[in-house]
N, C-alpha and C. Protein backbone atom coordinates (compact mmCIF):
# COMPACT_ATOMS: atom_id res chain seq x y z
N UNK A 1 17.70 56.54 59.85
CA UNK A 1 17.39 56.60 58.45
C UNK A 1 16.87 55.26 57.97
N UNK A 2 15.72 55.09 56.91
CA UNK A 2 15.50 54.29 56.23
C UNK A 2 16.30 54.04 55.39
N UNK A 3 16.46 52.19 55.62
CA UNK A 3 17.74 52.00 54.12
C UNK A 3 17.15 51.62 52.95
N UNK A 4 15.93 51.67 52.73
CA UNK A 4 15.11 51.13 51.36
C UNK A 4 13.82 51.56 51.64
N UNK A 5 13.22 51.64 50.05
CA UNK A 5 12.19 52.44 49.74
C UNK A 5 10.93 51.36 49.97
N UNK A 6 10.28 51.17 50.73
CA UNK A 6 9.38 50.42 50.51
C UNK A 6 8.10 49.94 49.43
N UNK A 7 8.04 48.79 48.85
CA UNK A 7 7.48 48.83 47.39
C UNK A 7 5.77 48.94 47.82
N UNK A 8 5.12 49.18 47.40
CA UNK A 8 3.54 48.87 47.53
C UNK A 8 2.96 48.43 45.77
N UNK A 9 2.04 47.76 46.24
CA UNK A 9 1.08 46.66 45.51
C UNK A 9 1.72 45.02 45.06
N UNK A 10 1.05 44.61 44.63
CA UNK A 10 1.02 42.86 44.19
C UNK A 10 2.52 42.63 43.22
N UNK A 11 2.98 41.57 44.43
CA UNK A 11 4.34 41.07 43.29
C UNK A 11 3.50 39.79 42.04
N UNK A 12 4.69 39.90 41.23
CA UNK A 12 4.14 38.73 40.36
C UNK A 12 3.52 37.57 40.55
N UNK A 13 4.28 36.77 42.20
CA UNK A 13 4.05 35.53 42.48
C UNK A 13 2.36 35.67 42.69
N UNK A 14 2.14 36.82 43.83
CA UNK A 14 0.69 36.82 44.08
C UNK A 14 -0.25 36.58 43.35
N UNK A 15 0.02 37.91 42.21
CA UNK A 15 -0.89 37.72 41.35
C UNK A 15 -1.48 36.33 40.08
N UNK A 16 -0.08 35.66 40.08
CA UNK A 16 -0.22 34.14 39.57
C UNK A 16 -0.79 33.27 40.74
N UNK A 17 -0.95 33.17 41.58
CA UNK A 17 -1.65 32.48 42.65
C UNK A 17 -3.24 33.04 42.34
N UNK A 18 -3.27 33.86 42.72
CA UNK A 18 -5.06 34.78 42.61
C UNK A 18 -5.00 34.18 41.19
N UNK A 19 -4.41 34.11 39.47
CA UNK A 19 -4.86 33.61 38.89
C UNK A 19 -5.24 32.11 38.97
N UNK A 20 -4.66 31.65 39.76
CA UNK A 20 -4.45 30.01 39.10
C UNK A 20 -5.80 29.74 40.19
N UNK A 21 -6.40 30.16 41.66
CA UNK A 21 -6.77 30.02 42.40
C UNK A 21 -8.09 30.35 41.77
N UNK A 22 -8.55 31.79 40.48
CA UNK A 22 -9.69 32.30 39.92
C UNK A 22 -9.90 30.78 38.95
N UNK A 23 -8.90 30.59 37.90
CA UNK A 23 -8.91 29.48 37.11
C UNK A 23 -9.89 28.48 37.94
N UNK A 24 -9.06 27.82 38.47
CA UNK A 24 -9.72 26.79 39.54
C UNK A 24 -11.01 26.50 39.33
N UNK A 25 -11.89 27.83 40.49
CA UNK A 25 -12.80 28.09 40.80
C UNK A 25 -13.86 28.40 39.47
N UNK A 26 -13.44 29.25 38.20
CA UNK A 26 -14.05 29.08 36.86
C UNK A 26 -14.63 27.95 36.24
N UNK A 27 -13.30 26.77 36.30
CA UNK A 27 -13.30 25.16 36.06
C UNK A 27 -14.34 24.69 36.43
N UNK A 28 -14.84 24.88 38.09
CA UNK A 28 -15.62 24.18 38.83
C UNK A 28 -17.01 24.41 38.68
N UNK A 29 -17.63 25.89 38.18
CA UNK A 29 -18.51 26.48 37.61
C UNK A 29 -18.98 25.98 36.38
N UNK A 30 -17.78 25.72 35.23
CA UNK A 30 -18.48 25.50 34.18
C UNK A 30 -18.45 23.76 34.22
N UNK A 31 -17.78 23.08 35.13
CA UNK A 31 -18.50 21.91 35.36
C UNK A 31 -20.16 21.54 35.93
N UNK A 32 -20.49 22.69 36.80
CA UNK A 32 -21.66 22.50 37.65
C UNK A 32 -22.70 23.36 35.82
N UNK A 33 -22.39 24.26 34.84
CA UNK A 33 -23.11 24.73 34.54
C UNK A 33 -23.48 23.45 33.01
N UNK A 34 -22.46 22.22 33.10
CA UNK A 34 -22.52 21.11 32.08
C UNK A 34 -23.98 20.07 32.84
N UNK A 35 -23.73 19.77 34.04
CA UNK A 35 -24.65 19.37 34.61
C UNK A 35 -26.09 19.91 35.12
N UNK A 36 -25.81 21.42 35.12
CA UNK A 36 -27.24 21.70 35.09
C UNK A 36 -27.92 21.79 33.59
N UNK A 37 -26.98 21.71 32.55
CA UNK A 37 -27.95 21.84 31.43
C UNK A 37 -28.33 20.33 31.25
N UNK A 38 -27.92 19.16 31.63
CA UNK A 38 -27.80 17.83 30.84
C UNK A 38 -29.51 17.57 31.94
N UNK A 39 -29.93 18.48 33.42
CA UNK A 39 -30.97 18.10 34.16
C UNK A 39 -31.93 18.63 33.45
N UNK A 40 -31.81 20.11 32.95
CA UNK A 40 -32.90 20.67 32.51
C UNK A 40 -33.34 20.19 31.18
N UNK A 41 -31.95 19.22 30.27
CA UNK A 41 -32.80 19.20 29.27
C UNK A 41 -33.92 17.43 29.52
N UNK A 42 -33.37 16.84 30.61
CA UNK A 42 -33.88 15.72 30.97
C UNK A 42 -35.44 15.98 31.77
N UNK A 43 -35.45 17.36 32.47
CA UNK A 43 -36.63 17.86 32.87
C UNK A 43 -37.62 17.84 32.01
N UNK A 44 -37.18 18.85 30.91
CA UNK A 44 -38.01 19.36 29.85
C UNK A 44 -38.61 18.15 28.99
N UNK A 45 -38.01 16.54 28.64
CA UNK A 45 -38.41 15.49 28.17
C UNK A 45 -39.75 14.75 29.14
N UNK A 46 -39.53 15.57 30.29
CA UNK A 46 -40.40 14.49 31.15
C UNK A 46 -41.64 15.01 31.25
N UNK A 47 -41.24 16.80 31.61
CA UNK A 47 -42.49 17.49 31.05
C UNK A 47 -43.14 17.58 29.91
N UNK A 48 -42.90 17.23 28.86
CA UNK A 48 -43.22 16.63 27.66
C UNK A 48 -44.28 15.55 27.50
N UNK A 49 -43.62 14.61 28.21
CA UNK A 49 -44.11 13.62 28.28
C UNK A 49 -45.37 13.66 29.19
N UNK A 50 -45.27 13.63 29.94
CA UNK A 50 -46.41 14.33 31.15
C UNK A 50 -47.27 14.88 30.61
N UNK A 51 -47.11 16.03 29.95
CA UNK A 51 -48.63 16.47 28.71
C UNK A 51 -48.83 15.41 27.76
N UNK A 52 -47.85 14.84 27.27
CA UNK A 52 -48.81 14.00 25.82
C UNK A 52 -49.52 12.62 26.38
N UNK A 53 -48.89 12.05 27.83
CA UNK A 53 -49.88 11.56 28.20
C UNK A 53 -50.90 11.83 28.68
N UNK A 54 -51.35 13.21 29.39
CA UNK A 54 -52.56 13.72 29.78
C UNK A 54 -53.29 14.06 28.62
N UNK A 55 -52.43 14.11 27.23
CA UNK A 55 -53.37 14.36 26.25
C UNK A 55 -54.02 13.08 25.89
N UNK A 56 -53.50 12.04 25.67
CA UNK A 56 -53.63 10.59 25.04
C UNK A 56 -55.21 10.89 26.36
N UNK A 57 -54.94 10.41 27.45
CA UNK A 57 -56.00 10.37 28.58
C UNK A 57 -57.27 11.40 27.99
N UNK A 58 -57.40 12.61 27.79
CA UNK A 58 -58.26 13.39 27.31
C UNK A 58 -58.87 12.88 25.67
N UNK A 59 -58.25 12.38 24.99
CA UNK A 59 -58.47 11.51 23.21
C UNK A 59 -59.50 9.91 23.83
N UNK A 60 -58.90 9.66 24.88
CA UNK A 60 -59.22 8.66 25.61
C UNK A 60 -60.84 8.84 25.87
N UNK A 61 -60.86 9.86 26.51
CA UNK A 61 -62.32 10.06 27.33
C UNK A 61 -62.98 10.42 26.46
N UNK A 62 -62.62 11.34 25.47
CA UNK A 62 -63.53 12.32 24.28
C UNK A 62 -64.14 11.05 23.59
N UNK A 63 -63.48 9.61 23.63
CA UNK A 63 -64.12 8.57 22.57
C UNK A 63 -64.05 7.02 23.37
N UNK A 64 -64.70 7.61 24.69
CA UNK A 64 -64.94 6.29 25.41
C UNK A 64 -65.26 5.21 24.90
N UNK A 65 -66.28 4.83 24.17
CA UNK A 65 -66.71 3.58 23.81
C UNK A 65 -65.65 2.85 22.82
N UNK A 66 -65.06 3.57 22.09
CA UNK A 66 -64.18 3.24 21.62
C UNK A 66 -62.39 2.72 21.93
N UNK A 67 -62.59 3.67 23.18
CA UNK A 67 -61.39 3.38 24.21
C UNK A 67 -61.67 1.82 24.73
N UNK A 68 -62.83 1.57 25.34
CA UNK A 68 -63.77 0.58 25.95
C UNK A 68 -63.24 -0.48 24.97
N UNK A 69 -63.67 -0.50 24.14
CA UNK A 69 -63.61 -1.51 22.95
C UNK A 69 -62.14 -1.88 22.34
N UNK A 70 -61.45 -1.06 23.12
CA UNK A 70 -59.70 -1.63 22.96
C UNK A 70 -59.32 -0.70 21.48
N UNK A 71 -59.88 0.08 20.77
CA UNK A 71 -59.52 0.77 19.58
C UNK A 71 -58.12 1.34 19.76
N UNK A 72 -57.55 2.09 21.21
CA UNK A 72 -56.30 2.49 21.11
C UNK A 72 -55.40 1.61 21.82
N UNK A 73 -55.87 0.53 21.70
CA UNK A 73 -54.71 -0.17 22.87
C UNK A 73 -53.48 -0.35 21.71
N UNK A 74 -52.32 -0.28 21.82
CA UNK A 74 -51.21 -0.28 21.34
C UNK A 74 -49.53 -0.45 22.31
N UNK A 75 -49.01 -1.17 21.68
CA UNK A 75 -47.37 -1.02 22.14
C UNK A 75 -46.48 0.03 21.70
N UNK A 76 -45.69 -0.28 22.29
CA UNK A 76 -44.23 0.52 21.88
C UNK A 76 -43.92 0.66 20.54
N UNK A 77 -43.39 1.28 19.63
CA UNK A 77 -43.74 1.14 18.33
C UNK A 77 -41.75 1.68 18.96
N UNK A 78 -41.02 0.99 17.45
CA UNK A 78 -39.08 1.22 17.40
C UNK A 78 -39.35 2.29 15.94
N UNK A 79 -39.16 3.47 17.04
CA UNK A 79 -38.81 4.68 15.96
C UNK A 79 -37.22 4.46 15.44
N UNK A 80 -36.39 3.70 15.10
CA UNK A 80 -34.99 4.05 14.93
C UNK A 80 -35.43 4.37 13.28
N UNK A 81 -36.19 4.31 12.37
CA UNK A 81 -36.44 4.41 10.90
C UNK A 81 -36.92 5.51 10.79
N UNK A 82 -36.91 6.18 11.87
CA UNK A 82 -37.57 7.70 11.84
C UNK A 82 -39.12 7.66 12.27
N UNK A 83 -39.95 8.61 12.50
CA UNK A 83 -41.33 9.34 13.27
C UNK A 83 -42.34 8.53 12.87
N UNK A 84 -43.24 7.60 13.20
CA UNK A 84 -44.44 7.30 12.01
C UNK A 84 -45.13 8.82 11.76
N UNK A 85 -46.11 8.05 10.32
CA UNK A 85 -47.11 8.97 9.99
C UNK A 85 -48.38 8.91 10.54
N UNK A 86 -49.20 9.75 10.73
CA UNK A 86 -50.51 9.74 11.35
C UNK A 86 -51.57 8.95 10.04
N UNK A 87 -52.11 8.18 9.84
CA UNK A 87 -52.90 7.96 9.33
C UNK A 87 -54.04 6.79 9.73
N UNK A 88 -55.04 6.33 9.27
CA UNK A 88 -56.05 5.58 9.99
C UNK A 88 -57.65 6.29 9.43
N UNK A 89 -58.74 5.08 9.03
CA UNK A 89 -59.71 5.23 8.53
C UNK A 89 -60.91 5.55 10.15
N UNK A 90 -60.71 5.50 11.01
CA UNK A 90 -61.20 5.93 12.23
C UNK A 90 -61.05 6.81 12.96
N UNK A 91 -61.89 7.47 13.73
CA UNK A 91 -61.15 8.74 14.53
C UNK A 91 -60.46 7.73 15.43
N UNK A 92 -60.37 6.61 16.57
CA UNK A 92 -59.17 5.79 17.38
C UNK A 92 -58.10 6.03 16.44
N UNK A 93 -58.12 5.25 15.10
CA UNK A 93 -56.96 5.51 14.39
C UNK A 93 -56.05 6.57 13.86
N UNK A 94 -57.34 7.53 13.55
CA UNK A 94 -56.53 8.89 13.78
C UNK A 94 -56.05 9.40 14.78
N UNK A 95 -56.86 9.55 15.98
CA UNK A 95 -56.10 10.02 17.14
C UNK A 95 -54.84 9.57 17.54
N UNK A 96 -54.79 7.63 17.39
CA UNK A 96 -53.36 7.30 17.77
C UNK A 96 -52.45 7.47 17.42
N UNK A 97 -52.41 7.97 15.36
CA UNK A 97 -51.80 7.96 14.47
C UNK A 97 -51.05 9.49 14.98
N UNK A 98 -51.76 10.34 15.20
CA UNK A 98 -51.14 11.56 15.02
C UNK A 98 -50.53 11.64 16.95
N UNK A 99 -51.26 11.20 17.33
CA UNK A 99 -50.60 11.19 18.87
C UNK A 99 -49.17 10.27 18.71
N UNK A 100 -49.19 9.16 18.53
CA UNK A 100 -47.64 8.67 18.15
C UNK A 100 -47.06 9.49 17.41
N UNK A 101 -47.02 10.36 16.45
CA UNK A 101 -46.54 10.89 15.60
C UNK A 101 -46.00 12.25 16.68
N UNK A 102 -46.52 12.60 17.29
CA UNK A 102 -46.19 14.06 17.86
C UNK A 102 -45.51 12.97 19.28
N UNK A 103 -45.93 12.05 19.54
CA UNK A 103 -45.34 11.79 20.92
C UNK A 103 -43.42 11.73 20.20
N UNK A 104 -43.32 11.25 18.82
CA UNK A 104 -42.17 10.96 18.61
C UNK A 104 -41.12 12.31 18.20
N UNK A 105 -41.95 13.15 17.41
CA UNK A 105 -41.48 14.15 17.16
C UNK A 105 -41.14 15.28 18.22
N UNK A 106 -41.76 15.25 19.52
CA UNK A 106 -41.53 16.34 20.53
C UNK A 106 -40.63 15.66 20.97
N UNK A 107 -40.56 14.37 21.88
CA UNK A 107 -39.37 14.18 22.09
C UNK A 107 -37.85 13.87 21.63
N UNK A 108 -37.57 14.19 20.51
CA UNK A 108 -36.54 14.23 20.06
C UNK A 108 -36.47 13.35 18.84
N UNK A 109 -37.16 12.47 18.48
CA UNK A 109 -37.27 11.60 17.44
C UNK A 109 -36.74 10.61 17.83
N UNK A 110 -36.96 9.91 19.74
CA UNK A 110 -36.93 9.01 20.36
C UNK A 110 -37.57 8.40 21.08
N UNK A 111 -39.23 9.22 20.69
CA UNK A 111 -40.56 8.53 21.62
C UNK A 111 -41.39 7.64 21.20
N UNK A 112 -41.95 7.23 21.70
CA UNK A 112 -42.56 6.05 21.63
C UNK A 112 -43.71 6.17 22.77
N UNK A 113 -45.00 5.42 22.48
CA UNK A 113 -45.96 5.79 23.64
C UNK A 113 -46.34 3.83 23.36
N UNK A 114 -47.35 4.02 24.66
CA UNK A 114 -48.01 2.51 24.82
C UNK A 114 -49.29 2.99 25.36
N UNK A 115 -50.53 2.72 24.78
CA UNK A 115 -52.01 2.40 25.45
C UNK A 115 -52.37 1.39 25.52
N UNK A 116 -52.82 1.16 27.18
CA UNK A 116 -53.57 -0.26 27.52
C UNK A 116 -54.96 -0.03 28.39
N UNK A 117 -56.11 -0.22 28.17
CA UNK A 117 -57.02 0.05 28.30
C UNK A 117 -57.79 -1.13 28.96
N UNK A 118 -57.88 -1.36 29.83
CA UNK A 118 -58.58 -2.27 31.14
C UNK A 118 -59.69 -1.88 31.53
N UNK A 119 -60.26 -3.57 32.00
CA UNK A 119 -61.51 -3.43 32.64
C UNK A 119 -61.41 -3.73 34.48
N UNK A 120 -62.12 -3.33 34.87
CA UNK A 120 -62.07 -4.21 36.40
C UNK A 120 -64.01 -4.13 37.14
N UNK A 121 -64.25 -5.03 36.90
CA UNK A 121 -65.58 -4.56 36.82
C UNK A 121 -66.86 -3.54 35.97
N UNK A 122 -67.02 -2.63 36.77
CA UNK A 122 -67.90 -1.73 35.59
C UNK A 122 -67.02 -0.58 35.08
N UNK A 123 -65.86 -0.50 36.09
CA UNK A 123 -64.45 0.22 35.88
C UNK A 123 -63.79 0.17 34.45
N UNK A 124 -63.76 1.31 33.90
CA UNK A 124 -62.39 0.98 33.20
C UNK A 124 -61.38 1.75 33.05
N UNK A 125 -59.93 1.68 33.07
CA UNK A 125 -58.62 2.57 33.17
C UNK A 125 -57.92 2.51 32.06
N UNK A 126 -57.18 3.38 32.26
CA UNK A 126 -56.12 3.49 30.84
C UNK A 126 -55.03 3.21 31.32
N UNK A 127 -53.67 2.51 30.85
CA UNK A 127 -52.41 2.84 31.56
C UNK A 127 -52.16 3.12 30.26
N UNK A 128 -51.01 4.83 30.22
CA UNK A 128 -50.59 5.47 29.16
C UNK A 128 -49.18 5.29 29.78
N UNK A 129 -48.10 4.64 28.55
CA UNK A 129 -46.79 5.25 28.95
C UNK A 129 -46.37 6.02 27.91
N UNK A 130 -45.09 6.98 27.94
CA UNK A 130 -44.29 7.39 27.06
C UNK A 130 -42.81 7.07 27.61
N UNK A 131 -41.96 7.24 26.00
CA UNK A 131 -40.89 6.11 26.47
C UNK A 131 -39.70 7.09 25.49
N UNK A 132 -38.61 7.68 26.22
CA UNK A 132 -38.12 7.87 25.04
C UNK A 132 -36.48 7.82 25.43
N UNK A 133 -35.53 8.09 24.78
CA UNK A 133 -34.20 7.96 25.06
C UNK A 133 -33.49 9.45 25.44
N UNK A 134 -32.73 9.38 26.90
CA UNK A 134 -32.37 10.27 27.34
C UNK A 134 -31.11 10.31 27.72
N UNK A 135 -30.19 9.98 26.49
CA UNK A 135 -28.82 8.87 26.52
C UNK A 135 -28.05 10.10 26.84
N UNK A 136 -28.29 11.63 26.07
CA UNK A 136 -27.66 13.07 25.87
C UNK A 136 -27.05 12.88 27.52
N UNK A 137 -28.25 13.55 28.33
CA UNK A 137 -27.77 14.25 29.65
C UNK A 137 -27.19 12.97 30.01
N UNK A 138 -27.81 11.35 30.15
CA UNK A 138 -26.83 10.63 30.85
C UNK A 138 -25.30 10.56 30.48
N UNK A 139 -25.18 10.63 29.37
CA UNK A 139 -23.67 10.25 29.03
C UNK A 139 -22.91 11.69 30.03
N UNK A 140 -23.15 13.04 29.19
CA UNK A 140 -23.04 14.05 30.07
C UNK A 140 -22.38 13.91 31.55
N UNK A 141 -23.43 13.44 32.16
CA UNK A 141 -23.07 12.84 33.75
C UNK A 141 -22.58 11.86 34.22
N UNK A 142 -22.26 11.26 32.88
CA UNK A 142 -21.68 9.99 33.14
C UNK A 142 -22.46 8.43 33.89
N UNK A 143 -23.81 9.07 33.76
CA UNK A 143 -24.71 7.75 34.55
C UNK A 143 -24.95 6.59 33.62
N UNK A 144 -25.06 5.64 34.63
CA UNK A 144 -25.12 4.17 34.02
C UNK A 144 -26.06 3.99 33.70
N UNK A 145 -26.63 3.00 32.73
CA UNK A 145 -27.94 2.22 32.00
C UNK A 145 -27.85 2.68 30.77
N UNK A 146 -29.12 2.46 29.93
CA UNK A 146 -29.09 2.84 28.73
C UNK A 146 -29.82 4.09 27.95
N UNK A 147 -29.82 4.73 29.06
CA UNK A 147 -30.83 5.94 28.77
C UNK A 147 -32.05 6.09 28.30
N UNK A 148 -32.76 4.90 28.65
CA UNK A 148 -34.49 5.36 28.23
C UNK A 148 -35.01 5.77 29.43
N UNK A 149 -35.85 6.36 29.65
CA UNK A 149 -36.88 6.63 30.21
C UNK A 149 -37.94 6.64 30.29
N UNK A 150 -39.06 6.24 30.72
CA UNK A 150 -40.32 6.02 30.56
C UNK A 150 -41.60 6.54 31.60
N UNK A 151 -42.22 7.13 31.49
CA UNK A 151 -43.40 8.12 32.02
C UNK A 151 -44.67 7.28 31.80
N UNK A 152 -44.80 6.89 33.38
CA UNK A 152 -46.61 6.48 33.14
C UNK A 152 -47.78 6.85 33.82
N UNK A 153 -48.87 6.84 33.02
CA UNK A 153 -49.55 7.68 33.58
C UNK A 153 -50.89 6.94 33.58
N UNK A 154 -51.76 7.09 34.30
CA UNK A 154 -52.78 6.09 34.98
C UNK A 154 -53.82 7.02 34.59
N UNK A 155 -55.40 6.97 34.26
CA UNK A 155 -56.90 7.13 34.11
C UNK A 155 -57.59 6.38 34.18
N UNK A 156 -58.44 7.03 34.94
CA UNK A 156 -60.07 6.32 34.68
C UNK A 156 -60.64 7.10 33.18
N UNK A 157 -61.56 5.75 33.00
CA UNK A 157 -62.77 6.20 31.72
C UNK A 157 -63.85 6.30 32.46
């Protein structure tokens, strides 16, 4: 004779193990899903950037002689007072005006661009940077420096 009924399915302990073991594994997920958003949104700044300097380069060529003649050469301009405005009695001046203006406003209301426009013989090149602060995803990940970033981008005229 059997002296006891044998129980079937999950005692308590188990099933607190399988939880604490699911927990865990949840934890570790929505850590990996903090870090993939802090890359993509650091992606999406660079791709950004990457067009408004291929645009600056295309404003560039559309008004060579004027490129030539140093009309867009410019620095870093300190957005912390907020976006400039586009304005300027020239198309150079307009173009730069509203190109800084959108370079600052797409990236977050932390961009900043630089045109430098060189000769080297009968040659002449552009070096375009864009520059903006990408402090979000670093802190996020905890990486060191100060979170700018800067995108440059090279043309011929």
């Amino acid at each position: 004779m059997d002296g006891g009924k044998r129980s079937e399915g999950f005692t308590l302990v188990e099933v607190l193990v399988s939880v604490l073991i699911l927990g865990i594994g949840l934890l570790g997920m929505a850590g990996l899903q903090n870090a993939g958003i802090a890359a993509g949104y650091s992606a999406l700044h660079r791709s950004q950037a990457s067009w408004l300097a291929g645009e600056m380069a295309d404003l560039l060529r559309a008004n060579s002689d004027a490129a030539r003649a140093g009309a867009y050469d410019t620095g870093f301009a300190e957005v912390a007072g907020g976006c400039p405005k586009a304005a300027g009695s020239t198309r150079a001046q307009l173009d730069l005006g509203q190109w800084l203006a959108a370079v600052c406003e797409t990236l977050g209301g932390t961009g900043s661009g630089s045109v430098q426009v060189s000769r080297s013989g009968e040659l002449f090149s552009a070096l375009i940077s864009v520059r903006w602060s990408d402090r979000r995803p670093r802190d996020r990940l905890e990486a060191p420096g100060d979170g700018r970033e800067t995108f440059v981008y090279r043309a011929g005229l």
